[in-house]
N, C-alpha and C. Protein backbone atom coordinates (compact mmCIF):
# COMPACT_ATOMS: atom_id res chain seq x y z
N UNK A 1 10.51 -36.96 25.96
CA UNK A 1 10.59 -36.89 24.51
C UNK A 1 12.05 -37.11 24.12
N UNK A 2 12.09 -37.67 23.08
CA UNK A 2 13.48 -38.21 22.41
C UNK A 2 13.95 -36.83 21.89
N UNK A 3 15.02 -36.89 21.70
CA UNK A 3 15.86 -36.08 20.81
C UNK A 3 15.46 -36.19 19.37
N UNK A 4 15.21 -37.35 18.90
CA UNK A 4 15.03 -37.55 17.35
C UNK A 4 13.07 -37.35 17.07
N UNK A 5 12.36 -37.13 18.32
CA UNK A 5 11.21 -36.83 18.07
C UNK A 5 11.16 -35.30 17.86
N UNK A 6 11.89 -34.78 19.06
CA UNK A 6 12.09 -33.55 19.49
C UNK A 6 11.98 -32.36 17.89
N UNK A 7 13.64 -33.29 17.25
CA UNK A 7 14.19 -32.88 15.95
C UNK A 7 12.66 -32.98 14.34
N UNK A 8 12.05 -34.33 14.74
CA UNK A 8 11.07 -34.17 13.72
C UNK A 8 9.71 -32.91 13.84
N UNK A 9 9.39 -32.83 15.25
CA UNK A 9 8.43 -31.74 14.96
C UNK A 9 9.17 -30.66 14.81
N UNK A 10 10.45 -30.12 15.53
CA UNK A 10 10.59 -28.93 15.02
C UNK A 10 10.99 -28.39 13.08
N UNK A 11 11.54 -29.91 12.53
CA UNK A 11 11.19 -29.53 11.26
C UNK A 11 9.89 -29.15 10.37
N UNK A 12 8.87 -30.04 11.47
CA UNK A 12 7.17 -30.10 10.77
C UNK A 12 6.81 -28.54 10.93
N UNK A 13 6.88 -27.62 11.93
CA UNK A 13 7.04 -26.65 12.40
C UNK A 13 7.98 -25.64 10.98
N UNK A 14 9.15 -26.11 11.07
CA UNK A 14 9.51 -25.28 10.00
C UNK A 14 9.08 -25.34 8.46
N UNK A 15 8.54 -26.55 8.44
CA UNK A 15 7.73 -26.64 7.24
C UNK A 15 6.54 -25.75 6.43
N UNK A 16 5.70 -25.99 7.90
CA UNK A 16 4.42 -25.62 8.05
C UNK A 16 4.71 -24.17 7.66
N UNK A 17 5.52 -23.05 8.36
CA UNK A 17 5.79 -21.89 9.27
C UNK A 17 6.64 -21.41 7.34
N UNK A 18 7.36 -22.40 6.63
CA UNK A 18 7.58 -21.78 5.50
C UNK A 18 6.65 -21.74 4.12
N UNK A 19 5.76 -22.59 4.46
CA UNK A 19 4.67 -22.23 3.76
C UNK A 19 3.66 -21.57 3.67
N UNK A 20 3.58 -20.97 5.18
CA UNK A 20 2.68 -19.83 5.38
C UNK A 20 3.62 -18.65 4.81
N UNK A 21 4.24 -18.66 4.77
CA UNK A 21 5.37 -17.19 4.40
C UNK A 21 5.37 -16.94 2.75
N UNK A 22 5.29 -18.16 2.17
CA UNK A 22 5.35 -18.75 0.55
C UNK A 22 3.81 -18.07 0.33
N UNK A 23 3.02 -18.36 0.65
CA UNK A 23 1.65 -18.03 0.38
C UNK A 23 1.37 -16.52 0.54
N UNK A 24 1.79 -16.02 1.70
CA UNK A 24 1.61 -14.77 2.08
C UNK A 24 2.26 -13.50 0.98
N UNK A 25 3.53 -14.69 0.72
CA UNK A 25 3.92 -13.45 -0.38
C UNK A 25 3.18 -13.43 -1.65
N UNK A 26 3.29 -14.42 -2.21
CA UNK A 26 2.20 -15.07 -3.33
C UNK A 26 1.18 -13.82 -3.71
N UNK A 27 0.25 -14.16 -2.03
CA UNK A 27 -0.88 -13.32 -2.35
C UNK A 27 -0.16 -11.78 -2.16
N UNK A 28 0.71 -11.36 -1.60
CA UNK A 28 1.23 -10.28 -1.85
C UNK A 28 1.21 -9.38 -3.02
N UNK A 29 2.33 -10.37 -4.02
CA UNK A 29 2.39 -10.39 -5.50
C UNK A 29 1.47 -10.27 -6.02
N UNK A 30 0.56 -10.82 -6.06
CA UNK A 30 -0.88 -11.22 -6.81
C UNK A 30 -1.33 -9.71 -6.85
N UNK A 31 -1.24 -9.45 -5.56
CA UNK A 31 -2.48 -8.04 -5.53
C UNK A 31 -1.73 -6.89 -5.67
N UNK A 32 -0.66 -6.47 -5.92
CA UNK A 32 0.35 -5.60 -6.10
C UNK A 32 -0.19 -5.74 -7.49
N UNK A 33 0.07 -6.51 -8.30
CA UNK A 33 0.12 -6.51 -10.24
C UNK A 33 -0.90 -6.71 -10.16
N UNK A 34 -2.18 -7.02 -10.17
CA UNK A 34 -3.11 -7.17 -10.46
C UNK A 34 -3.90 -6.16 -10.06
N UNK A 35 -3.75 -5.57 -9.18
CA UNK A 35 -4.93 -4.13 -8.90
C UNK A 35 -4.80 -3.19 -9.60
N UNK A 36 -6.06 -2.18 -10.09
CA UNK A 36 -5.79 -1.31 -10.99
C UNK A 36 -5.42 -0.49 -10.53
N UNK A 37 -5.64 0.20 -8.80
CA UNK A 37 -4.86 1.20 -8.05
C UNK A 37 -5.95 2.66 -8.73
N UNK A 38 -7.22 2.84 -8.60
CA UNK A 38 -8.26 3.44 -9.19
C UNK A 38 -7.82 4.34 -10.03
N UNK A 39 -7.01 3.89 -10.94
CA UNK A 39 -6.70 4.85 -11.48
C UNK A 39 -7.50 5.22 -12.74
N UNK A 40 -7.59 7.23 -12.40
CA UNK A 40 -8.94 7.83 -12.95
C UNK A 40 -8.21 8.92 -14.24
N UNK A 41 -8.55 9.36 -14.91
CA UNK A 41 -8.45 10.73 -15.86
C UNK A 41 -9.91 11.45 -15.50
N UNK A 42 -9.57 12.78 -15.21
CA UNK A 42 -10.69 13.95 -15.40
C UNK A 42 -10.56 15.12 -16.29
N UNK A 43 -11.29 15.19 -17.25
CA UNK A 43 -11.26 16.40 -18.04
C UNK A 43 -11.51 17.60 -17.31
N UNK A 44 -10.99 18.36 -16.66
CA UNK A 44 -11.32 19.34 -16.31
C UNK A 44 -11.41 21.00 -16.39
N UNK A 45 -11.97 22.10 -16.12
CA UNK A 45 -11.88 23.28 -16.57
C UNK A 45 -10.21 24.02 -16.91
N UNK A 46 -9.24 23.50 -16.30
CA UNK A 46 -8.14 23.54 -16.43
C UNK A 46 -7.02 22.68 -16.72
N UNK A 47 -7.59 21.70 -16.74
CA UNK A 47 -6.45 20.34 -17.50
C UNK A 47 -7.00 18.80 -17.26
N UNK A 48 -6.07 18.16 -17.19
CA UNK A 48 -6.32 16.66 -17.19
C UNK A 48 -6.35 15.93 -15.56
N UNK A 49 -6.78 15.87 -14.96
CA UNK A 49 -6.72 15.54 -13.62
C UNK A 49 -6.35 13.72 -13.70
N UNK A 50 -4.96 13.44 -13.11
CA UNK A 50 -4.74 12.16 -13.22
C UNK A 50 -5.04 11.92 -11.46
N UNK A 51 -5.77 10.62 -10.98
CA UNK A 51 -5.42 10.09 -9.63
C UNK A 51 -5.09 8.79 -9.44
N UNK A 52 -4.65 8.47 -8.41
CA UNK A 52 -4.54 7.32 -8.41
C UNK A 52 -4.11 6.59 -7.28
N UNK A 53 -4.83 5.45 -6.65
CA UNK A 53 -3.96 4.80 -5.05
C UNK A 53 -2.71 4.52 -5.30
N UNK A 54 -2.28 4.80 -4.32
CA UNK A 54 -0.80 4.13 -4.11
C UNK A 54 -0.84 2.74 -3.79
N UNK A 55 0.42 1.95 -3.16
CA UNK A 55 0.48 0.66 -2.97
C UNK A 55 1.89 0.57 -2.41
N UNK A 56 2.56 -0.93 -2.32
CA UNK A 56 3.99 -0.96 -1.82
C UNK A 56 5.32 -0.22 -2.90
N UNK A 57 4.68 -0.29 -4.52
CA UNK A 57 5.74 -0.20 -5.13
C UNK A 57 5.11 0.88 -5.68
N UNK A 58 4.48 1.95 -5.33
CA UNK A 58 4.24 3.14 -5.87
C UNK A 58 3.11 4.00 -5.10
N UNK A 59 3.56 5.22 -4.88
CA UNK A 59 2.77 5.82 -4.13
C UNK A 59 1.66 6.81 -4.81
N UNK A 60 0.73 7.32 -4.13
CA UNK A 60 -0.29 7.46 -4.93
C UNK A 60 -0.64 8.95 -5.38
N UNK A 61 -1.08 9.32 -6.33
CA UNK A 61 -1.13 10.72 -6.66
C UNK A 61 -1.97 11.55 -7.50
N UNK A 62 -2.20 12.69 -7.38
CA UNK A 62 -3.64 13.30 -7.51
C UNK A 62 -2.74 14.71 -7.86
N UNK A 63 -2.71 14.70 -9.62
CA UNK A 63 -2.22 15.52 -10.22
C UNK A 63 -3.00 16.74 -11.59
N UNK A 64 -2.73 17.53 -11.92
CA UNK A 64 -3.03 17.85 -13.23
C UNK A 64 -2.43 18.43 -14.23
N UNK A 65 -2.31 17.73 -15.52
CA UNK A 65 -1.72 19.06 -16.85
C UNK A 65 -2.02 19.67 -17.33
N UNK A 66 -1.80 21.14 -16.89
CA UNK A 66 -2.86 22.00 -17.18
C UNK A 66 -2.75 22.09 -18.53
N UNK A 67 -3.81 22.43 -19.25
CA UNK A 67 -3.74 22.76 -20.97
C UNK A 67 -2.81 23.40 -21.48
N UNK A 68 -2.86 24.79 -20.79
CA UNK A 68 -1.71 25.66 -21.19
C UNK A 68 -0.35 25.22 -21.20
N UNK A 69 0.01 24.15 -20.77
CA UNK A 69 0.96 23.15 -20.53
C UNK A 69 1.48 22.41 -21.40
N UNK A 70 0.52 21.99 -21.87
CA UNK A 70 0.75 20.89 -23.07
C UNK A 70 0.76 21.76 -24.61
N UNK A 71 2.39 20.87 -24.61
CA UNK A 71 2.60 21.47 -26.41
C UNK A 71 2.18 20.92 -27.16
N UNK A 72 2.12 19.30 -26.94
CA UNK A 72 2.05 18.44 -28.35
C UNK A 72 0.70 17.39 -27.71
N UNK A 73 0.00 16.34 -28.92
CA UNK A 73 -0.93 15.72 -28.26
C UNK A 73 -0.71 14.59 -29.90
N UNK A 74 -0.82 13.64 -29.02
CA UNK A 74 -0.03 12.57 -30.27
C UNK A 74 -0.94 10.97 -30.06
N UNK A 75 -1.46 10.27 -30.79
CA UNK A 75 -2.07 8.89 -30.36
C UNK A 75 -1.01 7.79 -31.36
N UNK A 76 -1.04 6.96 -30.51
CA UNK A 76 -0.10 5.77 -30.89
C UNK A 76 -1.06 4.90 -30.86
N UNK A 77 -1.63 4.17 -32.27
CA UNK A 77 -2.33 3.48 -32.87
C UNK A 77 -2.62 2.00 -31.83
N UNK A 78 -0.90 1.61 -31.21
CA UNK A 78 -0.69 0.55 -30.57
C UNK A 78 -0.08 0.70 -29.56
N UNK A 79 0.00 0.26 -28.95
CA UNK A 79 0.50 -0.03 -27.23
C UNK A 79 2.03 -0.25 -27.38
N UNK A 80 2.84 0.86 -27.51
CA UNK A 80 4.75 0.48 -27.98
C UNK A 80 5.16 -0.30 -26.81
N UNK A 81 6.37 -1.13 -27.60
CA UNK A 81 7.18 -1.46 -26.43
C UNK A 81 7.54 -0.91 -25.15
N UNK A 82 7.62 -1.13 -24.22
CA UNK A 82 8.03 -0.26 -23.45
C UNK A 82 9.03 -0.97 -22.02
N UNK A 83 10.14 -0.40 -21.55
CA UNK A 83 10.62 -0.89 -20.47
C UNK A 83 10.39 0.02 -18.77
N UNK A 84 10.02 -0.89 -17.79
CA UNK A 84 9.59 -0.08 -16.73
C UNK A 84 11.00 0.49 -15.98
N UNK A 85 11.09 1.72 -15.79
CA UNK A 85 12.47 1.92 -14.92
C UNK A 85 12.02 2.19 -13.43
N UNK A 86 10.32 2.83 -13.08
CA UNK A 86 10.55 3.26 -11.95
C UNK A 86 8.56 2.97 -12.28
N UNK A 87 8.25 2.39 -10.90
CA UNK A 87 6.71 2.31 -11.12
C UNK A 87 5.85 0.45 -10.90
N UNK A 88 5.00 0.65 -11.51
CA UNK A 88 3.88 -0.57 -11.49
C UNK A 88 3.67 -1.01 -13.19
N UNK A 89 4.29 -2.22 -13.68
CA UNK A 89 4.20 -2.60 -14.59
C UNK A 89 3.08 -4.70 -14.11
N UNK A 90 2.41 -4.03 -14.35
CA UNK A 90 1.16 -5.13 -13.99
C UNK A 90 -0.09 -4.72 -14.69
N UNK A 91 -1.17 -4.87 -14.46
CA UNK A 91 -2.65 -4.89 -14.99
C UNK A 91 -2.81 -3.72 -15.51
N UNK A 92 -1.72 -2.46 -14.38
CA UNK A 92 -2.02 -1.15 -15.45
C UNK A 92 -0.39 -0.85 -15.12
N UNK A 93 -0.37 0.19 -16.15
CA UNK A 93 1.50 0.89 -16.03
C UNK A 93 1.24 2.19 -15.01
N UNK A 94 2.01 2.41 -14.50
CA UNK A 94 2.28 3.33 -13.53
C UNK A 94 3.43 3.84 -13.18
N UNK A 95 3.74 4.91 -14.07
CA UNK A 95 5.56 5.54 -13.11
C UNK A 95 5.87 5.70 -14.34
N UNK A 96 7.86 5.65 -14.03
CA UNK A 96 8.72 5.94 -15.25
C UNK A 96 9.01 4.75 -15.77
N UNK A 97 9.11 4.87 -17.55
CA UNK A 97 9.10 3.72 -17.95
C UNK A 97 9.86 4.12 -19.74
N UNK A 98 10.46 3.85 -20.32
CA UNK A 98 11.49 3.84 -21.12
C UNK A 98 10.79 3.19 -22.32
N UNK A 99 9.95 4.50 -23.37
CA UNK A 99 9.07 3.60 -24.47
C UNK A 99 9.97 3.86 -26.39
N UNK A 100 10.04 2.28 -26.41
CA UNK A 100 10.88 2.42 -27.91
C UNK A 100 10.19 3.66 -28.34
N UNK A 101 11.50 4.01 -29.08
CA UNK A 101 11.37 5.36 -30.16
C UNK A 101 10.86 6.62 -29.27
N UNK A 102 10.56 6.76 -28.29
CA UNK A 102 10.12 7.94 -28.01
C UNK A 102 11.38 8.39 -26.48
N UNK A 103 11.71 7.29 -25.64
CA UNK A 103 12.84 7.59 -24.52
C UNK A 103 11.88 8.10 -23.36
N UNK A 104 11.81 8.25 -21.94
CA UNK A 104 11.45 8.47 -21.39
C UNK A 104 9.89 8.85 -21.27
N UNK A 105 9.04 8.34 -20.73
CA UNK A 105 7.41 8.87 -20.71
C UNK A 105 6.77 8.20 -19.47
N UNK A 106 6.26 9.10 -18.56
CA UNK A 106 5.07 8.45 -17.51
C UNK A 106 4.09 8.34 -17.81
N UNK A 107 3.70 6.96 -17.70
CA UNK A 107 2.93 6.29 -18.20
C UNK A 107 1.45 5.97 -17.04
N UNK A 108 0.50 6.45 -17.48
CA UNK A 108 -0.93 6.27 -16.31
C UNK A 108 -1.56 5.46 -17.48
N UNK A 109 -1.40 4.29 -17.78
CA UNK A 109 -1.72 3.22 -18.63
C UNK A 109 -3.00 2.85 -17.98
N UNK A 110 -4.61 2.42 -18.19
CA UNK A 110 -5.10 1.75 -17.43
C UNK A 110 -5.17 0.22 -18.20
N UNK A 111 -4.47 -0.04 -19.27
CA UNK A 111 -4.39 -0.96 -20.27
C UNK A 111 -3.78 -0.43 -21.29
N UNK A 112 -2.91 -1.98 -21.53
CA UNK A 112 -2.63 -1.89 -22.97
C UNK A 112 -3.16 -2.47 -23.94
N UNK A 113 -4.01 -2.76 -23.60
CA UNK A 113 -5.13 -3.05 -25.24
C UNK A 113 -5.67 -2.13 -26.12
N UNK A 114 -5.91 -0.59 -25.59
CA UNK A 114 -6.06 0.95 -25.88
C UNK A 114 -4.62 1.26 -26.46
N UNK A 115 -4.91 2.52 -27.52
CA UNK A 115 -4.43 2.78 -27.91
C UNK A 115 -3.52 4.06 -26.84
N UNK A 116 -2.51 4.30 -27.16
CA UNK A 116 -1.71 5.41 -25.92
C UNK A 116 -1.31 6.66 -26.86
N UNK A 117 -2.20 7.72 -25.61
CA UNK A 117 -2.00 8.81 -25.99
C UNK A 117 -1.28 9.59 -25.52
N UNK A 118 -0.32 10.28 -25.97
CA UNK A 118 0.62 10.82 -25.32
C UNK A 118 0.67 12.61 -25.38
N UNK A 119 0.85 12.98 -23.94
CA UNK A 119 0.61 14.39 -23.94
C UNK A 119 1.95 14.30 -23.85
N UNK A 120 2.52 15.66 -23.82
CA UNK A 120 3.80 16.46 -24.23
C UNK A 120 3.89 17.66 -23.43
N UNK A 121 4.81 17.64 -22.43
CA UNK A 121 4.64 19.44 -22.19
C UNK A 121 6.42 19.74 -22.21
N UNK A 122 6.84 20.53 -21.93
CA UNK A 122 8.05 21.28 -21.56
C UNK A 122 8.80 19.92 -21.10
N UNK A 123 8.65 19.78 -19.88
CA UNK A 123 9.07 19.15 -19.44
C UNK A 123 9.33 17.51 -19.08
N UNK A 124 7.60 16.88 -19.26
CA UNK A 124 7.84 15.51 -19.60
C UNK A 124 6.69 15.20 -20.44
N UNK A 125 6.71 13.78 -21.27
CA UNK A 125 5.93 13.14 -21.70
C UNK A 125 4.89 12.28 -21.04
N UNK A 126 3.83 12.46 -21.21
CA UNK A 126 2.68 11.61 -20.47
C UNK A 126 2.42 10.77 -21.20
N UNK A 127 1.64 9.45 -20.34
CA UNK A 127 0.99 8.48 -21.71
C UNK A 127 0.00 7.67 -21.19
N UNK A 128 -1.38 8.04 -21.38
CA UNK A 128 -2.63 8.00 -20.87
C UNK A 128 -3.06 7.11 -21.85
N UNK A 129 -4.42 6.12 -21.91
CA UNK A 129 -5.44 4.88 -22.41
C UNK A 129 -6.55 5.62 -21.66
N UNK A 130 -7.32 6.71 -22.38
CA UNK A 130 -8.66 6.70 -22.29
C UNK A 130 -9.35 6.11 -22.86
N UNK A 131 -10.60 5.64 -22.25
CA UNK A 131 -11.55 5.03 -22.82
C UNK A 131 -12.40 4.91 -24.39
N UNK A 132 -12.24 6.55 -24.52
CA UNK A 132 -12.36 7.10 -25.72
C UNK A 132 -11.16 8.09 -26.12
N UNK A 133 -10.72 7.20 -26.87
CA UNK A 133 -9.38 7.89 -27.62
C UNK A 133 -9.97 9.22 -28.35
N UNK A 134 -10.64 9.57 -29.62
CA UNK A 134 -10.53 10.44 -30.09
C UNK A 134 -11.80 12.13 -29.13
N UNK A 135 -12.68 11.07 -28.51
CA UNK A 135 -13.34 12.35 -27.76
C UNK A 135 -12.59 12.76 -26.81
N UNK A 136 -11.87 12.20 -25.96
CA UNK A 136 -10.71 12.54 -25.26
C UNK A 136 -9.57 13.30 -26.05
N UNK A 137 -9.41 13.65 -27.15
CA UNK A 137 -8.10 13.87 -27.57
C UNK A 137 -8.81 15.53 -28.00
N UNK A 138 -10.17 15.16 -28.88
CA UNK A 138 -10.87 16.69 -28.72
C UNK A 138 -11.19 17.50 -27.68
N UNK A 139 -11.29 16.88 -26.34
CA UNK A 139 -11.98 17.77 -25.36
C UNK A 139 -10.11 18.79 -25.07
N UNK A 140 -9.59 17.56 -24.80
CA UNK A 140 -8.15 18.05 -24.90
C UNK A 140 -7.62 19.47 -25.52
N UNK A 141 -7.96 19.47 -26.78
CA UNK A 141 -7.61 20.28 -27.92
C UNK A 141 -8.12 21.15 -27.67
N UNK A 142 -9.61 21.54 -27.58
CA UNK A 142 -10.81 22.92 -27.01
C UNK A 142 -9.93 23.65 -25.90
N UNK A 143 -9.73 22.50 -25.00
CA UNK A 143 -9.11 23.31 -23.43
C UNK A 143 -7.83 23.72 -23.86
N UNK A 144 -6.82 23.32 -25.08
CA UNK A 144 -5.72 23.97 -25.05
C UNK A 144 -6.17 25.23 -25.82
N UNK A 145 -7.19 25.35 -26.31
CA UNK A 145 -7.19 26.41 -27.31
C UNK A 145 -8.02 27.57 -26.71
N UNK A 146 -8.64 27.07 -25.51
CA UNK A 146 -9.43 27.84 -24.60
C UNK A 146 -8.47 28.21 -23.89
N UNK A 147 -7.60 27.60 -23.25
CA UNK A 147 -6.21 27.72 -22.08
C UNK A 147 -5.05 28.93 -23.34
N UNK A 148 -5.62 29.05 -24.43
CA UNK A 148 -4.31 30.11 -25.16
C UNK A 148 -5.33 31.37 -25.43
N UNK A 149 -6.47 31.10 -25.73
CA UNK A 149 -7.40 32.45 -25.79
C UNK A 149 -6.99 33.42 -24.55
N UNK A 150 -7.11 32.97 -23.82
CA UNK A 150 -7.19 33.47 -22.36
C UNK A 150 -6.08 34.00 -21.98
N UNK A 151 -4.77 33.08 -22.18
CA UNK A 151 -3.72 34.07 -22.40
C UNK A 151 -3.18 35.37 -22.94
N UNK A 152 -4.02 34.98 -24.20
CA UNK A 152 -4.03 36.58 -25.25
C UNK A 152 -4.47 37.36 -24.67
């Protein structure tokens, strides 16, 4: 074999070998932003049960706010601006994320075509897209008012 044959397959080779790498990430990308990462809300006897898979750019988590927790409960008509600082900004929002007029809020978005409701406690702002905005926002309200009876 020639030298100058030698030289053409090993470029065909590097060709080939960089387009498998191009693709691989591709589909990488693709399925990173595009998966919803199951992310669930549960009303539950004691608060809001958020879960959700993890992935490469966010890991996954199975949390709750408890009623007694939450001070404020607020719906935003529209989906605000918002900038991602830490999280999954794709098909759904996920993590920390920097929303005009309000400054800091974690966001368990499963869409922004829903309106975002934002819980409030002490310490941070939440900002949830249930399916049903206002029966969700009542069951909410009962459990905080059930979660303060109980205290008394």
């Amino acid at each position: 074999m020639t030298k100058r044959q030698y030289s053409r397959r090993t470029s065909s080779y590097q060709v080939i070998a960089a387009g498998i790498i191009l693709v691989a990430v591709g589909i990488f990308i693709f399925n990173t932003f595009n998966k919803d990462y199951d992310l669930t809300y549960e009303l539950t006897s004691v608060g809001i049960h958020v879960t959700h898979e993890g992935g490469i750019a966010v890991k996954s988590e199975d949390f709750t706010i408890a009623y007694k927790d939450i001070s404020a409960i607020q719906t935003l008509g529209q989906f605000p601006e918002h900038k991602k600082v830490n999280g999954i900004d794709g098909k759904v929002r996920i993590g920390d994320f920097d929303v005009d007029g309000l400054g800091p809020v974690k966001l368990y978005a499963q869409t922004t075509k829903r309106p975002l409701v934002l819980i409030a406690t002490a310490e941070v702002i939440y900002g949830l897209t249930p399916l049903e905005t206002q029966p969700f926002i009542d069951q909410v309200e009962a459990g905080r008012l059930s979660a303060e009876k109980q205290l008394d």
